[in-house]
C-alpha atoms as a PDB file:
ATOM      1  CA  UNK A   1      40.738 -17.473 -20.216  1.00  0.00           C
ATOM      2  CA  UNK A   2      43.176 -15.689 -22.709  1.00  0.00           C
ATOM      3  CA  UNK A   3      41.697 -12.577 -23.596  1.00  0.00           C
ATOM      4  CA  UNK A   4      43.258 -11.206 -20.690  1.00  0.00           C
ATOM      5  CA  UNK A   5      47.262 -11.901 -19.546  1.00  0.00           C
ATOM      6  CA  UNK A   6      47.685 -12.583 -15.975  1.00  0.00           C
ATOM      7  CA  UNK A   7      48.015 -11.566 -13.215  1.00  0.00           C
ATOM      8  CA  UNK A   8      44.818  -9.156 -12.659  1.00  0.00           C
ATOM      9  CA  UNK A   9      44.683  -6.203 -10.579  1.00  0.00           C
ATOM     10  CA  UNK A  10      41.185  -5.802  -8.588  1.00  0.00           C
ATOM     11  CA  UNK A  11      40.699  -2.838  -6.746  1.00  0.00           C
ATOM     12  CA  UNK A  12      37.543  -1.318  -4.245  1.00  0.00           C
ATOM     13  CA  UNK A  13      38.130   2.479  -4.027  1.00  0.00           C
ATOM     14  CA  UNK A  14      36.647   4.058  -1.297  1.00  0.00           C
ATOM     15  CA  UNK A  15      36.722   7.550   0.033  1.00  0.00           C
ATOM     16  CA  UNK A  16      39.247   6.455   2.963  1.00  0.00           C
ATOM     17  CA  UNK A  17      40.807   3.619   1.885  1.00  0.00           C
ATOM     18  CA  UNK A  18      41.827   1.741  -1.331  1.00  0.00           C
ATOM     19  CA  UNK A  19      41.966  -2.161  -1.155  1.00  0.00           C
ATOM     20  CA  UNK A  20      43.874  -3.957  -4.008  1.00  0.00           C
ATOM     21  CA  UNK A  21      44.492  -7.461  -5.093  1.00  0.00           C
ATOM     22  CA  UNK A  22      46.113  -9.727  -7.912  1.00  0.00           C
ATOM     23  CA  UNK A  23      43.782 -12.498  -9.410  1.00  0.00           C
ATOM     24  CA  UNK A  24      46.375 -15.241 -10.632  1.00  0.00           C
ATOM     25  CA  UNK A  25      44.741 -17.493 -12.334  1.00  0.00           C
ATOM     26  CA  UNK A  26      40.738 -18.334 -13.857  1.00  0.00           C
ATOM     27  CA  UNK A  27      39.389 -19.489 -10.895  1.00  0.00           C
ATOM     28  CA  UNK A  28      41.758 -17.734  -7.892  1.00  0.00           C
ATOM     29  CA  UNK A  29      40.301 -15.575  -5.380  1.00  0.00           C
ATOM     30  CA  UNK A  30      42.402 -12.334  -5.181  1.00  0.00           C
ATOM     31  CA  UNK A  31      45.681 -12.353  -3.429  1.00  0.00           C
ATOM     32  CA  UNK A  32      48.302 -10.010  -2.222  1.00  0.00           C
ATOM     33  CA  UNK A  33      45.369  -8.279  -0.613  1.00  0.00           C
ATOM     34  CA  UNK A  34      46.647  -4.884   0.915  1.00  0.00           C
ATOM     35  CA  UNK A  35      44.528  -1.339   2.054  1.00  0.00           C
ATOM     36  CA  UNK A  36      46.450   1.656   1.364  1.00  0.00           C
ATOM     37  CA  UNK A  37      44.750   4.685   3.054  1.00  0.00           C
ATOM     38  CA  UNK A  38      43.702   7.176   0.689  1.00  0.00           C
ATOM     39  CA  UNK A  39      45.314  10.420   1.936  1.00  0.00           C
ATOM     40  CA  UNK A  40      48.808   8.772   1.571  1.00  0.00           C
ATOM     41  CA  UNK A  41      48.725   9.113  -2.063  1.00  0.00           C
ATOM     42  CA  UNK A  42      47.802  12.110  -4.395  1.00  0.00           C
ATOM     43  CA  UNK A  43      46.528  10.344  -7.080  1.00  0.00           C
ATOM     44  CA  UNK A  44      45.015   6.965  -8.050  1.00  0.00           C
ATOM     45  CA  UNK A  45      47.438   6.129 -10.089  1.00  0.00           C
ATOM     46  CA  UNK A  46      50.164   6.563  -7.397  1.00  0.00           C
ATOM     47  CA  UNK A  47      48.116   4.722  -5.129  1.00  0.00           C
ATOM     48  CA  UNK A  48      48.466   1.651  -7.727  1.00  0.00           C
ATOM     49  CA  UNK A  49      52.199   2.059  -8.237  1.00  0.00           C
ATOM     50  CA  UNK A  50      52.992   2.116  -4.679  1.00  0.00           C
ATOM     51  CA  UNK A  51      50.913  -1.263  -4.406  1.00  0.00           C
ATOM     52  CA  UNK A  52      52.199  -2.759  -6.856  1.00  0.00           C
ATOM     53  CA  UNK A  53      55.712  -2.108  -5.459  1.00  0.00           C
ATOM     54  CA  UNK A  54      55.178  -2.715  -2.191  1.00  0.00           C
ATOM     55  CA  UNK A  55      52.948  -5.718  -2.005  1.00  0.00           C
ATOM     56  CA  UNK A  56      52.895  -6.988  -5.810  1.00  0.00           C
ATOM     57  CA  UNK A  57      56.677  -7.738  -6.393  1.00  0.00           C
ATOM     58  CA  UNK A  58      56.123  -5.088  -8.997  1.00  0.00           C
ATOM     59  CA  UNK A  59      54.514  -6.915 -11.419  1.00  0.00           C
ATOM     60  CA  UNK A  60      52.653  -5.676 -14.416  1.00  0.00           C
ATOM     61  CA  UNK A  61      48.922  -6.653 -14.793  1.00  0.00           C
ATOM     62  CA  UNK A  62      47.588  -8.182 -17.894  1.00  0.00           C
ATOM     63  CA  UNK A  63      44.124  -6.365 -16.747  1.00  0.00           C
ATOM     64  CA  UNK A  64      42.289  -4.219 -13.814  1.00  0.00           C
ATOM     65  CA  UNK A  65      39.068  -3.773 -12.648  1.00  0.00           C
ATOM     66  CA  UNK A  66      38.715  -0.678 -10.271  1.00  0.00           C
ATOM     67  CA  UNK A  67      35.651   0.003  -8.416  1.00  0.00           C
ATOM     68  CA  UNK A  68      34.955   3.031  -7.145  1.00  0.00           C
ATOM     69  CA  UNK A  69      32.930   5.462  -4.736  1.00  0.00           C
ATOM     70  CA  UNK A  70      31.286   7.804  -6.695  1.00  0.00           C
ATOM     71  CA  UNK A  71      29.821   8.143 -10.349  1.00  0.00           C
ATOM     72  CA  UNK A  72      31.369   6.710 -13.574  1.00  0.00           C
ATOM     73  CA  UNK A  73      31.572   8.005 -16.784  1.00  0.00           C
ATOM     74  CA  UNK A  74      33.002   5.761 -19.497  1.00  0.00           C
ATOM     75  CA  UNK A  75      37.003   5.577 -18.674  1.00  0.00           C
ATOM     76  CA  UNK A  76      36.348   8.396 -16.222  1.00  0.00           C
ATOM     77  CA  UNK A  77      36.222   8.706 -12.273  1.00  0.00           C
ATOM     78  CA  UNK A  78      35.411  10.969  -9.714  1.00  0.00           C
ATOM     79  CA  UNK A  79      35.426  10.153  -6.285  1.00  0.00           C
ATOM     80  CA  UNK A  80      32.152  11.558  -4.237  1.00  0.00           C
ATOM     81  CA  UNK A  81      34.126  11.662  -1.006  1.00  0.00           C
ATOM     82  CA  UNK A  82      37.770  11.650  -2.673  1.00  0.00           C
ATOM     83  CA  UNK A  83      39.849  14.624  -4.227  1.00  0.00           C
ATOM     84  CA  UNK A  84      40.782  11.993  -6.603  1.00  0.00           C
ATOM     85  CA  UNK A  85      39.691  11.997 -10.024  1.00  0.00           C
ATOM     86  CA  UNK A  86      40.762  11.316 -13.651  1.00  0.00           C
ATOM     87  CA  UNK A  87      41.058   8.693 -16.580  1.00  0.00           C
ATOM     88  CA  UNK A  88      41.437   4.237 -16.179  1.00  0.00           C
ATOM     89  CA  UNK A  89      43.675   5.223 -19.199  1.00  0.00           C
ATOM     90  CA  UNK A  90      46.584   6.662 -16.972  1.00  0.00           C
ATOM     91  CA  UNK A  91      47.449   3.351 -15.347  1.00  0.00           C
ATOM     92  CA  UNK A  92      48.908   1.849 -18.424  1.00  0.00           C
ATOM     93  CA  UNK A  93      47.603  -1.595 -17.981  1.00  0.00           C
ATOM     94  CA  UNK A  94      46.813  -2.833 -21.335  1.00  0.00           C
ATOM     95  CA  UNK A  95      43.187  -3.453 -20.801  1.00  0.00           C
ATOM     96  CA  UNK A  96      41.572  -1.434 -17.671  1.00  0.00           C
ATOM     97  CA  UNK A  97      37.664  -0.963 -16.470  1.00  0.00           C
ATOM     98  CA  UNK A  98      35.635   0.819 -14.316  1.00  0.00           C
ATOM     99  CA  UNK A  99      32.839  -0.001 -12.251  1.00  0.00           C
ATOM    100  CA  UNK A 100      30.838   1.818  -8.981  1.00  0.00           C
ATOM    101  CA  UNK A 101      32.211   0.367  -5.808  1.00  0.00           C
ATOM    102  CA  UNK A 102      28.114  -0.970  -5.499  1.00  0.00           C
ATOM    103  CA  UNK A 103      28.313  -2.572  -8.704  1.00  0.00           C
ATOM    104  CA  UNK A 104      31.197  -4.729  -8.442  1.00  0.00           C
ATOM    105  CA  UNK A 105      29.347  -5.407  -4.317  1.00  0.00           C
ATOM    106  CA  UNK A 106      26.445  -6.593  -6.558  1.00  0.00           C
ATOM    107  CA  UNK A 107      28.219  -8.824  -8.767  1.00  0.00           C
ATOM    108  CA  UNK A 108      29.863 -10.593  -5.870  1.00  0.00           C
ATOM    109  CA  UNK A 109      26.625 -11.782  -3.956  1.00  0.00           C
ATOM    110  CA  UNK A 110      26.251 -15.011  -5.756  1.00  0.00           C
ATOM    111  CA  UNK A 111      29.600 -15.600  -5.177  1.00  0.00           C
ATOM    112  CA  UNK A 112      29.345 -15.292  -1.377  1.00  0.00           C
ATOM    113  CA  UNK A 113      29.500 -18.350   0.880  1.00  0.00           C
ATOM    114  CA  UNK A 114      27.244 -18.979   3.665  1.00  0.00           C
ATOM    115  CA  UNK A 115      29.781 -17.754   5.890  1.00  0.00           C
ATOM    116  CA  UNK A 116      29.897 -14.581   4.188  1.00  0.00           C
ATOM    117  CA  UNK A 117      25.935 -13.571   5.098  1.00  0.00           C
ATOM    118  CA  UNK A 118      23.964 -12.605   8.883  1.00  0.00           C
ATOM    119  CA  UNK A 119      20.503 -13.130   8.456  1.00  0.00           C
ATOM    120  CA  UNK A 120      19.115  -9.806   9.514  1.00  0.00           C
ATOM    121  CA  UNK A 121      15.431 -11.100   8.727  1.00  0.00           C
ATOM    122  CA  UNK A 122      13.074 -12.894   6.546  1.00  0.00           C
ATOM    123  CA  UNK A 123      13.765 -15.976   4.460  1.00  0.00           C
ATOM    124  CA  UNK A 124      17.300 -16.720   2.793  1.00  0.00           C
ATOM    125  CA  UNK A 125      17.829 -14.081  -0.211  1.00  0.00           C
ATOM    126  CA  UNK A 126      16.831 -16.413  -3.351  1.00  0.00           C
ATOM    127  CA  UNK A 127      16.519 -16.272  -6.958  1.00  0.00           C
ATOM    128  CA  UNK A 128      14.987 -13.096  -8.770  1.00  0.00           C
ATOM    129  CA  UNK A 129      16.325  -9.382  -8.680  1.00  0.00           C
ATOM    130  CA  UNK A 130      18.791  -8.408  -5.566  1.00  0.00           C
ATOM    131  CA  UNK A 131      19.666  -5.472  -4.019  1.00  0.00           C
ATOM    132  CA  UNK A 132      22.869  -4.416  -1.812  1.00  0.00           C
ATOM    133  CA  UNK A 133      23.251  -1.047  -0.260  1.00  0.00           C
ATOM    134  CA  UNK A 134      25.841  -0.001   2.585  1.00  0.00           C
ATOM    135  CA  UNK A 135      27.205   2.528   4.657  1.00  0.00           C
ATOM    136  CA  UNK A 136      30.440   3.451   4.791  1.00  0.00           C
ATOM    137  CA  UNK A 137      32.401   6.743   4.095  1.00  0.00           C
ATOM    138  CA  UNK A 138      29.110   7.521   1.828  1.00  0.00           C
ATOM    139  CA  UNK A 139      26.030   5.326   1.181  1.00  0.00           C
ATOM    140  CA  UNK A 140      26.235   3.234  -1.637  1.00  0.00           C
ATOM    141  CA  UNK A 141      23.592   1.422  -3.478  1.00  0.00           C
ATOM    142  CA  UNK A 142      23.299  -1.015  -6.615  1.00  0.00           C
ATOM    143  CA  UNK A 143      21.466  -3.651  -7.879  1.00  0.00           C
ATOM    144  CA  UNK A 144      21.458  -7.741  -9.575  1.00  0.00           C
ATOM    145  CA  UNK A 145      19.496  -8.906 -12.428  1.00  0.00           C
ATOM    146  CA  UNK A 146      19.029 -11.975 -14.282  1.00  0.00           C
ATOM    147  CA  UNK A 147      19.837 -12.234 -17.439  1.00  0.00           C
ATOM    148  CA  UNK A 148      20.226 -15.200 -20.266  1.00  0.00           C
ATOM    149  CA  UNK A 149      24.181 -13.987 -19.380  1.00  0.00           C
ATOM    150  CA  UNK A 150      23.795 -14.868 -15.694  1.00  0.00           C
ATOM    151  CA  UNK A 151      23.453 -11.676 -14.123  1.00  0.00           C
ATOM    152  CA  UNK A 152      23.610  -7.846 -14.644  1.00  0.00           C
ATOM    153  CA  UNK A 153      24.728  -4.920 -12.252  1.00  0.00           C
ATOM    154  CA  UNK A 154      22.643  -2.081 -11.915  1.00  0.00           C
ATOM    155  CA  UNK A 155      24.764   0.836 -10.162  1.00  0.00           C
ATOM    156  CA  UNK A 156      22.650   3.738  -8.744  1.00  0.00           C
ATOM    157  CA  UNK A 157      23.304   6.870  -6.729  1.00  0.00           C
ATOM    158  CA  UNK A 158      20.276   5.702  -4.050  1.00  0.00           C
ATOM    159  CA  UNK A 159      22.672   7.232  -1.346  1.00  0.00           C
ATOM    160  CA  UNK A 160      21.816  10.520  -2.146  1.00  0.00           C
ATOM    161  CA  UNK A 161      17.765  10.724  -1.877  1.00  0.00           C
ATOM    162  CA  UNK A 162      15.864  12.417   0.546  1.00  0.00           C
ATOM    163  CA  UNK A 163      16.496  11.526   4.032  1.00  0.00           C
ATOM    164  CA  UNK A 164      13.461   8.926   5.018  1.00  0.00           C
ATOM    165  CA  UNK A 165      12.359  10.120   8.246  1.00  0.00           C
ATOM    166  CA  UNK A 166       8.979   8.444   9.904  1.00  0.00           C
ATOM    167  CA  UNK A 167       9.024   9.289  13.519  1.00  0.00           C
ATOM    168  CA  UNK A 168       8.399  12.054  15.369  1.00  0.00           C
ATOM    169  CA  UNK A 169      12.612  12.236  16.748  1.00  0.00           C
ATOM    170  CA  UNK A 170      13.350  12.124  13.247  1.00  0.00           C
ATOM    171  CA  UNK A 171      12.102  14.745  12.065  1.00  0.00           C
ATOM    172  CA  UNK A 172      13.380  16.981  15.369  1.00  0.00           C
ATOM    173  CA  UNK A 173      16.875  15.686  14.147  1.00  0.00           C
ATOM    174  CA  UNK A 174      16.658  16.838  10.611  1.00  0.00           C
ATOM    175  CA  UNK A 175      15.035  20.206  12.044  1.00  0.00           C
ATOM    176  CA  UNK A 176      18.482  20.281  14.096  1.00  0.00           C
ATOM    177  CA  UNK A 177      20.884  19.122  11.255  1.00  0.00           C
ATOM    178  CA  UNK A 178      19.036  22.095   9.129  1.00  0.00           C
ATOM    179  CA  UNK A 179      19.595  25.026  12.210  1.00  0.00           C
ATOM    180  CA  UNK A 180      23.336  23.870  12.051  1.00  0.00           C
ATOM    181  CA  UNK A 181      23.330  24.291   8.080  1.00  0.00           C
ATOM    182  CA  UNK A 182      22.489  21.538   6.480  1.00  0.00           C
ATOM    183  CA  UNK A 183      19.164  22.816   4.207  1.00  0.00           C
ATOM    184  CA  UNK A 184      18.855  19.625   2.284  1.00  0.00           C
ATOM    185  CA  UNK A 185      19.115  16.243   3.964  1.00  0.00           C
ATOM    186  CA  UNK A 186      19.658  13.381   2.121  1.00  0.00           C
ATOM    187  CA  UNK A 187      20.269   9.762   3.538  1.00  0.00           C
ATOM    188  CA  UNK A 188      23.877   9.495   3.337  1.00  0.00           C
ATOM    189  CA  UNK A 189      24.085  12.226   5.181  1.00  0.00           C
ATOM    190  CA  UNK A 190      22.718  10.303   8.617  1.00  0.00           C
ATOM    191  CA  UNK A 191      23.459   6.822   7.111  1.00  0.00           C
ATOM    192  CA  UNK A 192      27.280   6.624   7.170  1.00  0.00           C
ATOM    193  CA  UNK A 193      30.328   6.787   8.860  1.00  0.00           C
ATOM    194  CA  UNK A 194      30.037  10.621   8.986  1.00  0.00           C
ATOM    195  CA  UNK A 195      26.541  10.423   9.203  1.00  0.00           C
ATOM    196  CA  UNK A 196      27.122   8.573  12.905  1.00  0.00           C
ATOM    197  CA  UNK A 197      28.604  11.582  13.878  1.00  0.00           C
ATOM    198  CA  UNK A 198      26.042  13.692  12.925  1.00  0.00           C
ATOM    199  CA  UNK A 199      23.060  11.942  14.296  1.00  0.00           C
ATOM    200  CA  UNK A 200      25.116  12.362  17.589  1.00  0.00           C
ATOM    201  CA  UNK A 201      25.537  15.774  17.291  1.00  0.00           C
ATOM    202  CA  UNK A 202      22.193  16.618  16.340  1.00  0.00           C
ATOM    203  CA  UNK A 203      20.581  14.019  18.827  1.00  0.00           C
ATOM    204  CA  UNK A 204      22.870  16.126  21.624  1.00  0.00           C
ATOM    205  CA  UNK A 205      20.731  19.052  20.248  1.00  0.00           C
ATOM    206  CA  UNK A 206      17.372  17.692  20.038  1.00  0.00           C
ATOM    207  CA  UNK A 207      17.811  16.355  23.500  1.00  0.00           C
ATOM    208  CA  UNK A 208      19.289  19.497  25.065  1.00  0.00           C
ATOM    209  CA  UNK A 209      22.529  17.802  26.256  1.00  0.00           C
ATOM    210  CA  UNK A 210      25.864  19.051  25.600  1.00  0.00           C
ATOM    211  CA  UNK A 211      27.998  15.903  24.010  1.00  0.00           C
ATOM    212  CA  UNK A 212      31.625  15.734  23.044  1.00  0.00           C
ATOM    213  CA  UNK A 213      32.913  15.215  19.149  1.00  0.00           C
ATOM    214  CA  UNK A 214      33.400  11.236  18.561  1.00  0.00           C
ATOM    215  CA  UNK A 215      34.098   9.851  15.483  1.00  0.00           C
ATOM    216  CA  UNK A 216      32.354   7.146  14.162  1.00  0.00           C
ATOM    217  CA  UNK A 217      34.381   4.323  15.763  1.00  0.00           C
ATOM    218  CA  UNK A 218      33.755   5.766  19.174  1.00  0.00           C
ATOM    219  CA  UNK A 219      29.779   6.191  19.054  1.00  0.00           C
ATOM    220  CA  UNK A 220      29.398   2.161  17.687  1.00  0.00           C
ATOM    221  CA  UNK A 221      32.154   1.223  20.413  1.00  0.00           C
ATOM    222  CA  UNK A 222      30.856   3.105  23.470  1.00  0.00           C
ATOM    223  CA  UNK A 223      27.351   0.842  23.879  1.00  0.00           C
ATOM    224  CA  UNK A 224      26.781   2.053  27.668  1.00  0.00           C
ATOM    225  CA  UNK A 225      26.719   5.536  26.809  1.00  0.00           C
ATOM    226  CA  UNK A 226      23.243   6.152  26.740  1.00  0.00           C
ATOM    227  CA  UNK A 227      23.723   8.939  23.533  1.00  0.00           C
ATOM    228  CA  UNK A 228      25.816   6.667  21.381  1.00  0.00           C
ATOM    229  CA  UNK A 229      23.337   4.093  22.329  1.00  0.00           C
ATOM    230  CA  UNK A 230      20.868   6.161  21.205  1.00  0.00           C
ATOM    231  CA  UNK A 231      22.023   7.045  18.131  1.00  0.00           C
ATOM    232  CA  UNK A 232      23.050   3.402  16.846  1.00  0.00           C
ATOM    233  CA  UNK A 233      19.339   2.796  17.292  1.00  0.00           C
ATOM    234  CA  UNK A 234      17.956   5.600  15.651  1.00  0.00           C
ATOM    235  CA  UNK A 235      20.757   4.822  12.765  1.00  0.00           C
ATOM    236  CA  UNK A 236      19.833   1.387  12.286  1.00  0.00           C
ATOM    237  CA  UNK A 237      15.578   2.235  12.136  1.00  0.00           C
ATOM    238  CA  UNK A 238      15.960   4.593   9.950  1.00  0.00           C
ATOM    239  CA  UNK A 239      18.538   1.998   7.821  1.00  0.00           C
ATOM    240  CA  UNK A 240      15.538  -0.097   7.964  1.00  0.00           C
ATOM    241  CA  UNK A 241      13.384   2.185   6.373  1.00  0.00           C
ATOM    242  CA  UNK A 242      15.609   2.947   3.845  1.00  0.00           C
ATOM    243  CA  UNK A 243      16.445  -0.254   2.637  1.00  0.00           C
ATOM    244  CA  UNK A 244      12.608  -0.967   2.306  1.00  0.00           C
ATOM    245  CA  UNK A 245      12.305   1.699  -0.178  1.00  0.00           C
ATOM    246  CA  UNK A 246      15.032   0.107  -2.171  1.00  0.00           C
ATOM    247  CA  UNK A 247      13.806  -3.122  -2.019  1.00  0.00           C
ATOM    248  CA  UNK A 248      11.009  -1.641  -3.516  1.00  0.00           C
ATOM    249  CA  UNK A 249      12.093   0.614  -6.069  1.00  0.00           C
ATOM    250  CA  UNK A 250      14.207  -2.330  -7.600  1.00  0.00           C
ATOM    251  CA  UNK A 251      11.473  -5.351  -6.652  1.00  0.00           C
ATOM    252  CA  UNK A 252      13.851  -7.276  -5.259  1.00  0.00           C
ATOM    253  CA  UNK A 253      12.715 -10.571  -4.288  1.00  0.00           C
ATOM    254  CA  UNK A 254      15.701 -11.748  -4.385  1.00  0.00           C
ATOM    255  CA  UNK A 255      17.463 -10.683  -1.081  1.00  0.00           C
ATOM    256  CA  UNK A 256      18.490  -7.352  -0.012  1.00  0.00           C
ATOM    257  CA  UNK A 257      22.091  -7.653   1.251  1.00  0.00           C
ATOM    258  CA  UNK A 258      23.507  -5.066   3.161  1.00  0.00           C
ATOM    259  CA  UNK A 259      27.388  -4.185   2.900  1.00  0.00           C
ATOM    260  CA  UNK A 260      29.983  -0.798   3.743  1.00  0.00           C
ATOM    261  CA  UNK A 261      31.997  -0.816   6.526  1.00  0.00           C
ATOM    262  CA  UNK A 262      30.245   0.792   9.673  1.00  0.00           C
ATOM    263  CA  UNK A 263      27.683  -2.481   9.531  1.00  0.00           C
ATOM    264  CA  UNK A 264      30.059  -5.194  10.223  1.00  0.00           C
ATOM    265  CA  UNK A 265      31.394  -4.017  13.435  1.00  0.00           C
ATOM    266  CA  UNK A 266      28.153  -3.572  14.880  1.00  0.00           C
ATOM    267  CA  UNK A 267      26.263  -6.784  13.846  1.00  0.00           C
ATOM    268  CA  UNK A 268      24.551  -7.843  17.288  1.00  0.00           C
ATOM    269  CA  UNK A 269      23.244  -4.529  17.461  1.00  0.00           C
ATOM    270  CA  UNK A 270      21.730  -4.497  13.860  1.00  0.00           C
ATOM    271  CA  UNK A 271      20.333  -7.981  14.598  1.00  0.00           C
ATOM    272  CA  UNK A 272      18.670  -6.627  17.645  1.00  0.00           C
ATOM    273  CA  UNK A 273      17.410  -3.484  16.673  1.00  0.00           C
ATOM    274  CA  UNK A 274      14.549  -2.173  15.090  1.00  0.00           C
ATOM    275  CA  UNK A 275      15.917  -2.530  11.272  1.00  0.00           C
ATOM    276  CA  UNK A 276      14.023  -5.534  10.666  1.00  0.00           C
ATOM    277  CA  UNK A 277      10.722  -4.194  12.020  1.00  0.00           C
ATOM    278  CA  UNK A 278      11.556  -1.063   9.857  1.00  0.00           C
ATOM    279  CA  UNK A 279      11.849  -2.757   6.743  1.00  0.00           C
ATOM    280  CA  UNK A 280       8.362  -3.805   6.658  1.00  0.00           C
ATOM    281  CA  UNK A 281       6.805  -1.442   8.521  1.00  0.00           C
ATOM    282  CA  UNK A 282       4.596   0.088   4.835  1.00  0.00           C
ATOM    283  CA  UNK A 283       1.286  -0.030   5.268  1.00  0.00           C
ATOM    284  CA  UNK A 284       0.477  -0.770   1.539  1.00  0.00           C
ATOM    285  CA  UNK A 285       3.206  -3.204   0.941  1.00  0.00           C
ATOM    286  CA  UNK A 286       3.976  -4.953   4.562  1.00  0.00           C
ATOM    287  CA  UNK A 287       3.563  -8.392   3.021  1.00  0.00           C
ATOM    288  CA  UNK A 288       5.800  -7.862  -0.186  1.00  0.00           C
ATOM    289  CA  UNK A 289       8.553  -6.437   2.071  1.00  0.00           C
ATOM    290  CA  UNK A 290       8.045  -9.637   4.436  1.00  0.00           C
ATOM    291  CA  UNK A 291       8.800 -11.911   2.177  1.00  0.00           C
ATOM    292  CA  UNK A 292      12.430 -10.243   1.071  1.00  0.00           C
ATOM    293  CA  UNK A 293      15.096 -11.417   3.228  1.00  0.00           C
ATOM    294  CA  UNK A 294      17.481  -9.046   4.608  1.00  0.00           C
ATOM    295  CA  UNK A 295      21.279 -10.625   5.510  1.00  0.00           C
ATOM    296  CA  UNK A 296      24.487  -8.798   6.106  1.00  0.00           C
ATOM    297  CA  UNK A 297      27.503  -9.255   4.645  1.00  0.00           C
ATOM    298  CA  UNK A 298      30.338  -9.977   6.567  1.00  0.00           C
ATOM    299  CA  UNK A 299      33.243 -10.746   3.985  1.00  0.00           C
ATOM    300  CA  UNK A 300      36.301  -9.507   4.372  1.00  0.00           C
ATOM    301  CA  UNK A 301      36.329  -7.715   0.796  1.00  0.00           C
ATOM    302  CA  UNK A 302      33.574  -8.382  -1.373  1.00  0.00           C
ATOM    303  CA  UNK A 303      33.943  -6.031  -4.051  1.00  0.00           C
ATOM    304  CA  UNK A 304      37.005  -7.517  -5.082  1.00  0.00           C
ATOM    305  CA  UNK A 305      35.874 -10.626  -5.356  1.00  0.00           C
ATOM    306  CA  UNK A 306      33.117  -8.881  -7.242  1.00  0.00           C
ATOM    307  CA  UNK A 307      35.717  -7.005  -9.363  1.00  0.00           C
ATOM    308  CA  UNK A 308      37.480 -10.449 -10.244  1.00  0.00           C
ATOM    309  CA  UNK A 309      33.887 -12.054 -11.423  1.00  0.00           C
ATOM    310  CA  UNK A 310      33.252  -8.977 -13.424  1.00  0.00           C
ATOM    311  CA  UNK A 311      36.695  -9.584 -15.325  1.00  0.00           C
ATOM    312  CA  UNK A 312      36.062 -13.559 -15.596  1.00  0.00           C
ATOM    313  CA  UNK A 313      33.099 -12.678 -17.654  1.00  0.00           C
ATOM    314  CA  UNK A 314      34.157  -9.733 -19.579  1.00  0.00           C
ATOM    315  CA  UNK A 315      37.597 -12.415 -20.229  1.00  0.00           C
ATOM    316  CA  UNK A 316      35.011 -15.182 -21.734  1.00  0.00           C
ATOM    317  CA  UNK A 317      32.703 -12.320 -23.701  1.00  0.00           C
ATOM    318  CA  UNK A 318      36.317 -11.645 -25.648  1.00  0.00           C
ATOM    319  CA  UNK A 319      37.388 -15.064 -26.478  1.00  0.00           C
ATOM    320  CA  UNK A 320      33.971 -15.439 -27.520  1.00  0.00           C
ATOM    321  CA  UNK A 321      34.519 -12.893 -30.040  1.00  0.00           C
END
């Protein structure tokens, strides 16, 4: 494992937070671990330096993989939720890549434990295509294939598609979220972080009671208030529809796995809820859908490990050269 000198820097770029880690040696799992909040620093690139300062010994990486929130464009970012945007080039590490925060989530799946996964439904995820989508600050989505190389990312922009509404209080809310100025709804706009906090406000609306702001946090934490309660509910259906379609659009029979950061503190609630029932509910293609299983993940930060795997393989593609 040559190509590349040690140690590597692995990073998951979000729009709130950045996560970093080193990779020490061929087979480590990343280290040194920290999450720098994104509004602390101006730039990416300051965001790197201050992590490698402050929680790297300052050391200089051999090699970085960086995913990130938003679209990708050769050696060029731009964060969807994220004022931050610019060139891999300016960190100076000798050999640096970028990859969508969903891709490098893709890659990592078949390097998740058991312990890693809630079964949300349906058989364990198996061989064949895979799919991983999430909520978080946005709603990101990306794919697995099998190749004769093992297996290939797919990243997407699914996030941004047209809301799927199926019942009836659906389409009131997006009626509601369009009177307060939203004229095009698109999923990530409901199925996020932010999204939480409209479906509250626009569930308020739709059921003519007057509701204060909560953030995100607050509407998953506050179970026995019957609003919040309501709109986890109506969050998690309509997650279930959506994830259907992309299990669809991709044909993967291979296990839709569900990531982000809103889903893991509200797992009992997903499990429970009408996600599952969502999911298959197509009239045309019930029995396909059954057959996909559905699991969350739960790891602590599984695009870095993702990140790491994609630099593992791009390490053995140059030696092979």
């Amino acid at each position: 494992m040559g190509a590349f000198e040690f140690p590597w820097l692995v990073a998951d770029i979000g729009g709130t937070n950045a996560r970093f880690g080193l990779v020490t040696s061929p087979d480590a799992r990343p280290s040194n671990v920290a999450v720098l909040a994104g509004a602390d620093h101006p730039t990416l690139p300051e965001a790197v330096a201050a992590y490698l300062a402050e929680h790297a010994g300052g050391v200089r990486p051999g090699a970085a993989c960086l995913a990130l929130a938003g679209p990708i464009e050769g050696d060029c970012y731009r964060l969807t939720n994220s004022s931050w945007a610019g060139s891999v080039r300016e960190l100076g590490v000798p050999f640096a890549a970028l990859l969508n925060d969903f891709e490098a989530l893709a890659v990592s799946l078949p390097h998740l434990d058991a312990d890693d996964l809630v079964s949300l439904g349906g058989p364990p995820p198996g061989e064949g295509v895979k799919a991983v989508l999430g909520p978080g600050t946005g709603l990101g989505v990306g794919g697995l294939v099998p190749s004769r190389e093992g297996w290939t990312p797919v990243p997407g922009e699914g996030g941004h598609v047209t809301v799927p509404v199926v019942e009836p209080r659906e389409f009131e809310i997006v009626r509601a979220l369009r009177s307060q100025g939203l004229p095009h709804v698109v999923a990530e706009h409901l199925l996020s972080g932010p999204g939480l906090v409209r479906l509250h406000r626009a569930l308020a609306e739709v059921n003519g009671v007057t509701a204060p702001e909560l953030t995100a946090s607050q509407i998953a934490a506050r179970a026995d208030d019957p609003l919040c309660a309501e709109t986890v509910e109506v969050f998690c259906a309509m997650l279930g529809s959506f994830a259907g379609n992309v299990a669809l659009t991709l044909g993967a029979r291979g296990g839709v796995y569900l990531g982000g950061g809103v889903l893991p503190r509200i797992v009992d609630r997903v499990r429970t809820s009408d996600f599952r029932t969502r999911f298959t509910d197509n009239p045309d293609m019930s029995h396909y859908l059954a057959a996909i299983g559905t699991v969350l993940i739960v790891a602590s930060q599984p695009a870095l490990t993702g990140a790491a795997a994609w630099l593992r393989q791009r390490a053995r593609t140059e030696i092979a050269k």
